[in-house]
Protein backbone atom coordinates (compact mmCIF):
# COMPACT_ATOMS: atom_id res chain seq x y z
CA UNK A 1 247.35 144.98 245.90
CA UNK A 2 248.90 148.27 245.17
CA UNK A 3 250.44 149.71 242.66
CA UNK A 4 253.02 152.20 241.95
CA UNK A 5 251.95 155.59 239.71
CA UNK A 6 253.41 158.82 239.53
CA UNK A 7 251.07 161.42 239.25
CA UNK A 8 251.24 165.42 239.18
CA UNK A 9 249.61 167.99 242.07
CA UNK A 10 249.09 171.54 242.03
CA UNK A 11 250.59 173.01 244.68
CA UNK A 12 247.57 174.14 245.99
CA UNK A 13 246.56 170.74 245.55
CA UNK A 14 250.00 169.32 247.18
CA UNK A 15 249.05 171.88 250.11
CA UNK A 16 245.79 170.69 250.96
CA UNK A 17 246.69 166.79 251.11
CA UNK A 18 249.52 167.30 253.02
CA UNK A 19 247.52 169.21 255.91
CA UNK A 20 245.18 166.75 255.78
CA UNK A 21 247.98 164.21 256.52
CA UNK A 22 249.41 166.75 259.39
CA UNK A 23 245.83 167.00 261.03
CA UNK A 24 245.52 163.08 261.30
CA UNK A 25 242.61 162.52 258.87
CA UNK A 26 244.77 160.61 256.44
CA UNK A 27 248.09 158.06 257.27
CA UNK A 28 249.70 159.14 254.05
CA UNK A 29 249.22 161.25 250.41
CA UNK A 30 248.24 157.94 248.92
CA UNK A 31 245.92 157.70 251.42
CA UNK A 32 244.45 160.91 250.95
CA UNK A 33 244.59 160.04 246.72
CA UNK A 34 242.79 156.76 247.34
CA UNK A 35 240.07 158.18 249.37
CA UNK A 36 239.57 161.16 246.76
CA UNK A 37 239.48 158.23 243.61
CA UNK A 38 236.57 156.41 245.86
CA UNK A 39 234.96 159.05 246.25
CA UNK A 40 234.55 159.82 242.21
CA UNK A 41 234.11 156.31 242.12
CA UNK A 42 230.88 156.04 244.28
CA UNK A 43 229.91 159.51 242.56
CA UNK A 44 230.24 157.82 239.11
CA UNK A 45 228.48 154.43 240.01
CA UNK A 46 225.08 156.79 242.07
CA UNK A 47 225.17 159.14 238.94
CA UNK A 48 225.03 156.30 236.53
CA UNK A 49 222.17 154.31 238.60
CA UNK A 50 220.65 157.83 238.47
CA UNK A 51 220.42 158.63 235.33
CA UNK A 52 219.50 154.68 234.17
CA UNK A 53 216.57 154.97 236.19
CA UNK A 54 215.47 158.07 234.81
CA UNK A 55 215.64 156.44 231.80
CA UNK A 56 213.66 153.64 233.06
CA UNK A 57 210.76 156.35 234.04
CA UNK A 58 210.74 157.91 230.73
CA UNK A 59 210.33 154.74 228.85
CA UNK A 60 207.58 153.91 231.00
CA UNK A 61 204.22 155.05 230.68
CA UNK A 62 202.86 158.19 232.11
CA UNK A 63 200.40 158.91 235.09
CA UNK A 64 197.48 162.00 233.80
CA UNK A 65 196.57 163.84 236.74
CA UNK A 66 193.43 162.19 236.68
CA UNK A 67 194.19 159.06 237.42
CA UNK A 68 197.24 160.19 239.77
CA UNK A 69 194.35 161.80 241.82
CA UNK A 70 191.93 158.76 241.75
CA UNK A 71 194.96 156.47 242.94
CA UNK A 72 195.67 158.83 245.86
CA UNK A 73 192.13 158.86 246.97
CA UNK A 74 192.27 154.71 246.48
CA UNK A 75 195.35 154.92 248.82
CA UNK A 76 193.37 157.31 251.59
CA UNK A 77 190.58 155.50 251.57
CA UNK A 78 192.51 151.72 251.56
CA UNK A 79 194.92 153.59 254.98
CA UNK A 80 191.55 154.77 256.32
CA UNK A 81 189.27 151.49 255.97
CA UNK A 82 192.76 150.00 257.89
CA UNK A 83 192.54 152.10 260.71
CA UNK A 84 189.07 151.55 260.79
CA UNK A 85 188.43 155.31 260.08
């Protein structure tokens, strides 16, 4: 469903959405305006996810380089005995 809003452009702004519509890449200005509000929208929703999964990290406990090391040489050593190495 759409809806009807009047809204307010630079010119520069104006400018570049119209050329956009001139060159093909967009049927109309709301076109162009409805791509551009997706776009922020996506932007918004990956930046959010983001930063609740940093978050989720910091609450979380923390490797020492110790036992980051000993894990990696569990991994090799797992990968090799797999490969029969």
């Amino acid at each position: 469903m759409s809806v009807k809003a009047s809204i307010s452009l630079t010119e520069a702004q104006e400018a570049y959405a119209r050329s956009l519509v001139a060159e093909g890449r967009y049927a109309s200005l709301s076109a162009v305006l409805q791509q551009g509000l997706e776009l922020l929208r996506n932007q918004s929703e990956t930046s959010d996810a983001l930063r609740a999964l940093l978050a989720e990290r910091q609450a979380g406990g923390f490797v020492t380089p110790q036992e980051g090391r000993a894990g990696t040489q569990e991994m090799i050593a797992r990968k090799r005995a797999e490969r029969g190495l």
